[in-house]
N, C-alpha and C. Protein backbone atom coordinates (compact mmCIF):
# COMPACT_ATOMS: atom_id res chain seq x y z
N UNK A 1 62.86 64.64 119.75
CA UNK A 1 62.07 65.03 120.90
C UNK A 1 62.06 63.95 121.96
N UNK A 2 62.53 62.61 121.75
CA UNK A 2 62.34 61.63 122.58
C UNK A 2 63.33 61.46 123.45
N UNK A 3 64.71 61.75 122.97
CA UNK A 3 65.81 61.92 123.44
C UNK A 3 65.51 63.19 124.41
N UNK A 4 65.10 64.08 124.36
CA UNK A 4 64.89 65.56 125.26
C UNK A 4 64.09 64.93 126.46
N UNK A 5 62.63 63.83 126.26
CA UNK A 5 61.81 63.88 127.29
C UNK A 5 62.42 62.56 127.97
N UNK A 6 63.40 62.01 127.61
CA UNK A 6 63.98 60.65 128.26
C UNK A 6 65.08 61.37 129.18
N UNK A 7 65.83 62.78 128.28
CA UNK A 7 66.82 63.19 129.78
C UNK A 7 66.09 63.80 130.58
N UNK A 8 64.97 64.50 130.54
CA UNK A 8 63.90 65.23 131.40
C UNK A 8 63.67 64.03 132.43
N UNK A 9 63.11 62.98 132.07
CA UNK A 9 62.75 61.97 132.80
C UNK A 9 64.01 61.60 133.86
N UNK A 10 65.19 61.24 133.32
CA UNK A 10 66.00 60.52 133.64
C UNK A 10 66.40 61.99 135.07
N UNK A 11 66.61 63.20 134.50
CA UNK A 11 66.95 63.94 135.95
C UNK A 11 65.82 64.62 137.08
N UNK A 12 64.71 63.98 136.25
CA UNK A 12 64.21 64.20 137.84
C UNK A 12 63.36 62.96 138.19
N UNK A 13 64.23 62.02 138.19
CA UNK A 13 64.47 60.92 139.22
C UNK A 13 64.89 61.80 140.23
N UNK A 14 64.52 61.35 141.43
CA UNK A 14 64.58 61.53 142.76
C UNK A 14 66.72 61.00 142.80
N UNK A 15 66.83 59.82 143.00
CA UNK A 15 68.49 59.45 143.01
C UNK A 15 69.19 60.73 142.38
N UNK A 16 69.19 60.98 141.06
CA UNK A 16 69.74 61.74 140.49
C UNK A 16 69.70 63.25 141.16
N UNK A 17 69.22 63.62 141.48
CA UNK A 17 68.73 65.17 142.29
C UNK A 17 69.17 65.13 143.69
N UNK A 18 69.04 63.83 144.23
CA UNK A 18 70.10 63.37 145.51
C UNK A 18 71.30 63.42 145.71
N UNK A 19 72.09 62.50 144.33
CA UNK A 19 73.43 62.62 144.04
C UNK A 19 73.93 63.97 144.43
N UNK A 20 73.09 64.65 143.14
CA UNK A 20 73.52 65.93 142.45
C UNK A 20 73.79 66.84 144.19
N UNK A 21 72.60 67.02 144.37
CA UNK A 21 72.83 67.86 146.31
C UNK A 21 73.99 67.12 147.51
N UNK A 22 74.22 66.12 147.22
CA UNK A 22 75.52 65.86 148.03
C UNK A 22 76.43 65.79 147.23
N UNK A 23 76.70 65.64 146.43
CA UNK A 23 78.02 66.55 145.61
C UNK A 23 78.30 68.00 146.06
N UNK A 24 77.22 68.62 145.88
CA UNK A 24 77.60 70.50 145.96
C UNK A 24 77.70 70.66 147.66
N UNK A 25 76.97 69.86 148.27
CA UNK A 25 76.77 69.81 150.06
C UNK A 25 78.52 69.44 150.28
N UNK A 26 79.04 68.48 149.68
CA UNK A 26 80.17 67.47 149.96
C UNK A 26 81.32 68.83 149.91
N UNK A 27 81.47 68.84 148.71
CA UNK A 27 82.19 70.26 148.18
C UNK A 27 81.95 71.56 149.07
N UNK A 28 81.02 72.08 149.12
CA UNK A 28 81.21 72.97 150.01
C UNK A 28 81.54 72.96 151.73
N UNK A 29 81.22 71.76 152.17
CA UNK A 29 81.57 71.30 153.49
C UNK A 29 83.09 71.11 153.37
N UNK A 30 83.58 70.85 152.48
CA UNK A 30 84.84 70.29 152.20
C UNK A 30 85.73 71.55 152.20
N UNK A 31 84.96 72.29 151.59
CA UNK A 31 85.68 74.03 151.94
C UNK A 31 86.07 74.33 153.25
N UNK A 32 84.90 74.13 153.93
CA UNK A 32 85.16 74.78 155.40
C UNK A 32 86.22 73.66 156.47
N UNK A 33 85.97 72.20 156.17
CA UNK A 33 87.48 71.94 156.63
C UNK A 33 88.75 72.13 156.27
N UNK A 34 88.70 72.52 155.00
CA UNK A 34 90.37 72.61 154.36
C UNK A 34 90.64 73.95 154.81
N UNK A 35 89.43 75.25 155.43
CA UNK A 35 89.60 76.43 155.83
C UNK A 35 89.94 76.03 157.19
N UNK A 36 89.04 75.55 157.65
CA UNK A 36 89.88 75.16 159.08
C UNK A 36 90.98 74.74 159.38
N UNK A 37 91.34 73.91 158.38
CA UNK A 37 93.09 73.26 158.92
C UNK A 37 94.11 74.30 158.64
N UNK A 38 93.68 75.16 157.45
CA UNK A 38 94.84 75.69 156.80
C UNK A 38 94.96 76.99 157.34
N UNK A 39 93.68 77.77 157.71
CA UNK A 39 93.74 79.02 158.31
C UNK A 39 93.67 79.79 159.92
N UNK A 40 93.64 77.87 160.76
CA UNK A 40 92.83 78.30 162.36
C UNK A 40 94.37 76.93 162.85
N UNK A 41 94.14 76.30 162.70
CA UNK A 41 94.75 75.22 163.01
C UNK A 41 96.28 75.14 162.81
N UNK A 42 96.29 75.59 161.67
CA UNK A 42 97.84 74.97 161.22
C UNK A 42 99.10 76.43 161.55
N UNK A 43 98.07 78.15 161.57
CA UNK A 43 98.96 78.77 162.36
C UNK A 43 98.68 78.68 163.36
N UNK A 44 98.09 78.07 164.43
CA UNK A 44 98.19 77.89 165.81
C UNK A 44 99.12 77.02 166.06
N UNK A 45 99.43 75.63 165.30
CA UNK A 45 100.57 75.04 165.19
C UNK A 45 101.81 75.39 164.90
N UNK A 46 101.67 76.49 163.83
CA UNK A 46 102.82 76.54 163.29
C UNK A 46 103.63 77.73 164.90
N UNK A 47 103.09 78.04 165.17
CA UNK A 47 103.09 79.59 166.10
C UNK A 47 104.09 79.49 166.86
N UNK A 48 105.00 80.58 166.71
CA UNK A 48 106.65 80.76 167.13
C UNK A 48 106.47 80.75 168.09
N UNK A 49 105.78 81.06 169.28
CA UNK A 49 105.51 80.66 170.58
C UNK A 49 105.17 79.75 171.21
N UNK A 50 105.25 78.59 170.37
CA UNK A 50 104.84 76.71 170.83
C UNK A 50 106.48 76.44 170.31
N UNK A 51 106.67 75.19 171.45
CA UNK A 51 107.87 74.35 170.96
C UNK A 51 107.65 72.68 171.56
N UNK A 52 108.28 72.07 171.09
CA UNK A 52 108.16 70.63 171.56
C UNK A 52 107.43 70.44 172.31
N UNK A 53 107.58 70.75 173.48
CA UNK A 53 107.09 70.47 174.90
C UNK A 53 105.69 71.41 175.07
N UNK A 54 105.41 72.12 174.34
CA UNK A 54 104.35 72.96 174.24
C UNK A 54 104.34 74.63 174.21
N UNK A 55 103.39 75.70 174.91
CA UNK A 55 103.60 76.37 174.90
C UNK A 55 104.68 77.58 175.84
N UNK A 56 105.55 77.82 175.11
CA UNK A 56 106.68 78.45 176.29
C UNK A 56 106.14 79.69 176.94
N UNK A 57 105.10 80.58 176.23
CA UNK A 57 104.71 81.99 177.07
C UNK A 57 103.29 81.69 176.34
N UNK A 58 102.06 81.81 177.39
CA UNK A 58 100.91 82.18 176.25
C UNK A 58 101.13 83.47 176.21
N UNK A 59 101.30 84.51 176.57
CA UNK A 59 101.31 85.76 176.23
C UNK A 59 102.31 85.93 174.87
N UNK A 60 102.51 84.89 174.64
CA UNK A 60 103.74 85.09 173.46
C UNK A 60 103.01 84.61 172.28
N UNK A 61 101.93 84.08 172.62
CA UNK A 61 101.21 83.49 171.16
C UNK A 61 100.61 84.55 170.07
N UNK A 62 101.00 84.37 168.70
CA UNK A 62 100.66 85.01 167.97
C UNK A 62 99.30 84.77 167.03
N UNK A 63 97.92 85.46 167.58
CA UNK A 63 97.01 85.23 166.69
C UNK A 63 97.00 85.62 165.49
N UNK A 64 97.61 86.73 165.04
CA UNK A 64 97.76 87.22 163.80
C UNK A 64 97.82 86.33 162.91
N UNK A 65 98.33 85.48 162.79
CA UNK A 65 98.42 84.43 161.83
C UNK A 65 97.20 83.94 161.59
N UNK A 66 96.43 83.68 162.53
CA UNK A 66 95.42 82.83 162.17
C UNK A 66 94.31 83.87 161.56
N UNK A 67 93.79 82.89 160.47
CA UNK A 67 92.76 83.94 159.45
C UNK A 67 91.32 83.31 159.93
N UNK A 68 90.77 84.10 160.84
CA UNK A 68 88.96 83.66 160.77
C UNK A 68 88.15 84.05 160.08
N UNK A 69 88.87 85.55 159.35
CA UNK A 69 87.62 85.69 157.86
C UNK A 69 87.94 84.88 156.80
N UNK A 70 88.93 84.22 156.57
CA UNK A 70 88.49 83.24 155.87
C UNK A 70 87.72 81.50 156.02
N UNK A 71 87.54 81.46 157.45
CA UNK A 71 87.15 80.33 157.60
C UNK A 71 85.71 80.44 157.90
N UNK A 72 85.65 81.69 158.09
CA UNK A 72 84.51 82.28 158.73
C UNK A 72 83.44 82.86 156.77
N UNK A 73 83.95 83.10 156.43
CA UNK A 73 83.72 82.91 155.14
C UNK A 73 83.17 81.57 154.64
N UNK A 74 83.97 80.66 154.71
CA UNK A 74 83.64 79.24 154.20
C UNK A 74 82.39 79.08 154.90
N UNK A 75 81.92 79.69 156.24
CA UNK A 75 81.17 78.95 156.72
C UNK A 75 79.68 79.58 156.17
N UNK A 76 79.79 81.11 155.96
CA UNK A 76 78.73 81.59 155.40
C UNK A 76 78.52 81.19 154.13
N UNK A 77 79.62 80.97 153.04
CA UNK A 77 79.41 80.27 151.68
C UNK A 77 78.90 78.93 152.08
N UNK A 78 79.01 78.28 152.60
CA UNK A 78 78.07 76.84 152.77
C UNK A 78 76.78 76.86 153.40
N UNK A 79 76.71 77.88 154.19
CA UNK A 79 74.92 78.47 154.99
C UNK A 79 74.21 78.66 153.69
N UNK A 80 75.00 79.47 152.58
CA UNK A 80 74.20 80.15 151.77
C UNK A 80 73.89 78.92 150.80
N UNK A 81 74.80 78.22 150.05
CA UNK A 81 74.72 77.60 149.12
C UNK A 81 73.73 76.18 149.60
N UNK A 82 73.86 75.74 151.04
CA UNK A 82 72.85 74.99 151.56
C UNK A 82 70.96 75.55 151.54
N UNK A 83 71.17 76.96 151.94
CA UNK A 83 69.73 77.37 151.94
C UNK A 83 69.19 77.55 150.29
N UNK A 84 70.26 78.03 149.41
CA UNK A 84 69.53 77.75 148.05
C UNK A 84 69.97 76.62 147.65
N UNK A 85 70.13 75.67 147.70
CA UNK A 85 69.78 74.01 147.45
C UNK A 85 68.72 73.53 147.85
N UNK A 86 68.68 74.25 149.13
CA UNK A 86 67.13 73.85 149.99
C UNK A 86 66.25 74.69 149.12
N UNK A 87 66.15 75.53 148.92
CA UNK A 87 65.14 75.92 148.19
C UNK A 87 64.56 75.80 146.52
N UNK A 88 65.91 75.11 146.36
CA UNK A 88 65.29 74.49 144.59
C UNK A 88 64.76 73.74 145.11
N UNK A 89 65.14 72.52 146.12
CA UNK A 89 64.70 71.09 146.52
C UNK A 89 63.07 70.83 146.97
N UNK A 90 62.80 72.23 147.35
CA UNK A 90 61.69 72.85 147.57
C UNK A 90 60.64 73.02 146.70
N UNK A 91 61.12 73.57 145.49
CA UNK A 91 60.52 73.78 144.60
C UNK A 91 60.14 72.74 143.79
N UNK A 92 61.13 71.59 143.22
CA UNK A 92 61.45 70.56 142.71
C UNK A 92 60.36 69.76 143.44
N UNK A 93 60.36 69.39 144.43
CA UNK A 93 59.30 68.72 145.58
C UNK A 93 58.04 68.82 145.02
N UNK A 94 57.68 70.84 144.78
CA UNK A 94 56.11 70.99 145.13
C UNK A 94 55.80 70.40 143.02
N UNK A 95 56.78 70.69 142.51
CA UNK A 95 56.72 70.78 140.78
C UNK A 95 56.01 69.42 140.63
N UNK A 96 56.83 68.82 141.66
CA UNK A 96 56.80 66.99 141.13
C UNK A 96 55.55 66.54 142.00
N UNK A 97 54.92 66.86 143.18
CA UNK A 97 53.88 67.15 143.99
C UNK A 97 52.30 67.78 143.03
N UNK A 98 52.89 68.73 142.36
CA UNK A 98 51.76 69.29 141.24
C UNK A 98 51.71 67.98 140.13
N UNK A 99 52.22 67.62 140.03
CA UNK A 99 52.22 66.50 138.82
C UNK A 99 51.51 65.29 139.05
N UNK A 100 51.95 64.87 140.08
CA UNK A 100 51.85 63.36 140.58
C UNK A 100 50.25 63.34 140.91
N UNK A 101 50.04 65.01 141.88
CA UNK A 101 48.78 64.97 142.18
C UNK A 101 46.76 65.03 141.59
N UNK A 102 47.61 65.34 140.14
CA UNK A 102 46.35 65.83 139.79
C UNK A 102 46.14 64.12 139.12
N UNK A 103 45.00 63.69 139.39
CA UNK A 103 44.32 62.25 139.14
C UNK A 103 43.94 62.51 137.39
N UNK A 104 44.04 61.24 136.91
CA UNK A 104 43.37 61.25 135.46
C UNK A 104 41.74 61.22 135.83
N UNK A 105 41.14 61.74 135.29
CA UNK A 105 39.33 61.18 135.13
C UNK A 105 38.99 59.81 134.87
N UNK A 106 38.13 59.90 135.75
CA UNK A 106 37.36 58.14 135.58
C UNK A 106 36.80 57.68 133.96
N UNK A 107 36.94 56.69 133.58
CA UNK A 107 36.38 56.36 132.81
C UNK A 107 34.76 56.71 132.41
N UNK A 108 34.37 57.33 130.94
CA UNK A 108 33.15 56.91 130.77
C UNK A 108 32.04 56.35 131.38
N UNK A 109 32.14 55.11 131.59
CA UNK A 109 31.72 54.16 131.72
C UNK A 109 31.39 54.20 132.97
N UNK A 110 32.64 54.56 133.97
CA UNK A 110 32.34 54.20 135.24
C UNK A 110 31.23 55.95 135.51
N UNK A 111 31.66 56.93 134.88
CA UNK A 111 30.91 58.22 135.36
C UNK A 111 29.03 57.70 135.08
N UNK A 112 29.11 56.72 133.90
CA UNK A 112 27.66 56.23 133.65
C UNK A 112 26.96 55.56 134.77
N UNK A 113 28.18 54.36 134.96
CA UNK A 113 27.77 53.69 136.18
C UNK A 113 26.96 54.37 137.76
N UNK A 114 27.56 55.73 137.78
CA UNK A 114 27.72 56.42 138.95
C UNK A 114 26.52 57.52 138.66
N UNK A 115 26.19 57.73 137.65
CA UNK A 115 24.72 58.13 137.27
C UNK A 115 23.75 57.41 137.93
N UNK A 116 23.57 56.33 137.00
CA UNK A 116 22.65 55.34 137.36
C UNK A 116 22.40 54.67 138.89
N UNK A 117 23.73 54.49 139.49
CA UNK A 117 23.86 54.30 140.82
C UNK A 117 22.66 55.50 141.68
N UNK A 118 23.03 56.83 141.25
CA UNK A 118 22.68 58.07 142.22
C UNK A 118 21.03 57.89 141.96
N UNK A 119 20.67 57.67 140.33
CA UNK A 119 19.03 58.34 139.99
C UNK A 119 18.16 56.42 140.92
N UNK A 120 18.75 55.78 140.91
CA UNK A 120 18.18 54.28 141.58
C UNK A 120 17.99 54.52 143.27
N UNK A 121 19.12 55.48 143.84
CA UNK A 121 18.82 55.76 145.47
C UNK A 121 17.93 56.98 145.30
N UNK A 122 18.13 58.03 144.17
CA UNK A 122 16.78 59.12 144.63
C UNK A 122 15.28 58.28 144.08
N UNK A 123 15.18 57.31 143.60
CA UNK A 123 13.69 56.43 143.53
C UNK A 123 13.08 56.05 144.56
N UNK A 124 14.27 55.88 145.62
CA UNK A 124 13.72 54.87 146.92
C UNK A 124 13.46 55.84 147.68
């Protein structure tokens, strides 16, 4: 059981839950540039209607090549996978917020103290 509440401990460290969200942030951002180069960029480059010197006809340029549902894709898969990250992170926040917040009780002693304090000012 000690081993269970030491990895409990150990991942919700704050660092660790940080890491973890720019990893999946990194990766999915990383999608949408490799969609950009490979599906917007690189047939606009590649495009039988550009040569050395540049473009010989724009009316000759071929968009067909270029794919925006797929880049356009990448971009909604990273909207999405960002808003539910945000929303565990959310949750994780208020979990660890419920925890932190609730105070232990005062000592005995001091609740005695704080008796005696109150019945000494209703005398006067």
């Amino acid at each position: 059981m000690g081993l269970v509440k030491e990895f409990k401990d150990f991942i919700m460290k704050g660092n660790v839950v940080d890491l973890a969200i720019a990893v999946i942030i990194g990766s999915a951002f990383g999608a949408i540039v490799n969609s950009l180069i490979a599906d917007v960029i690189t047939p606009l480059l590649l495009n039988p209607a550009l040569d050395a010197a540049g473009v010989k006809n724009i009316a000759e340029l071929t968009w067909g090549a270029v794919k925006y549902g797929n880049f356009l894709s990448s971009v909604i898969s990273f909207l999405v996978i960002a808003f539910v990250l945000f929303l565990i992170i959310k949750g994780f926040n208020a979990t660890k917020k419920k925890i932190v917040a609730i105070p232990p009780p005062p000592p005995a002693q001091e609740v005695l103290l704080g008796e005696i304090r109150d019945l000494l000012k209703a005398q006067k």
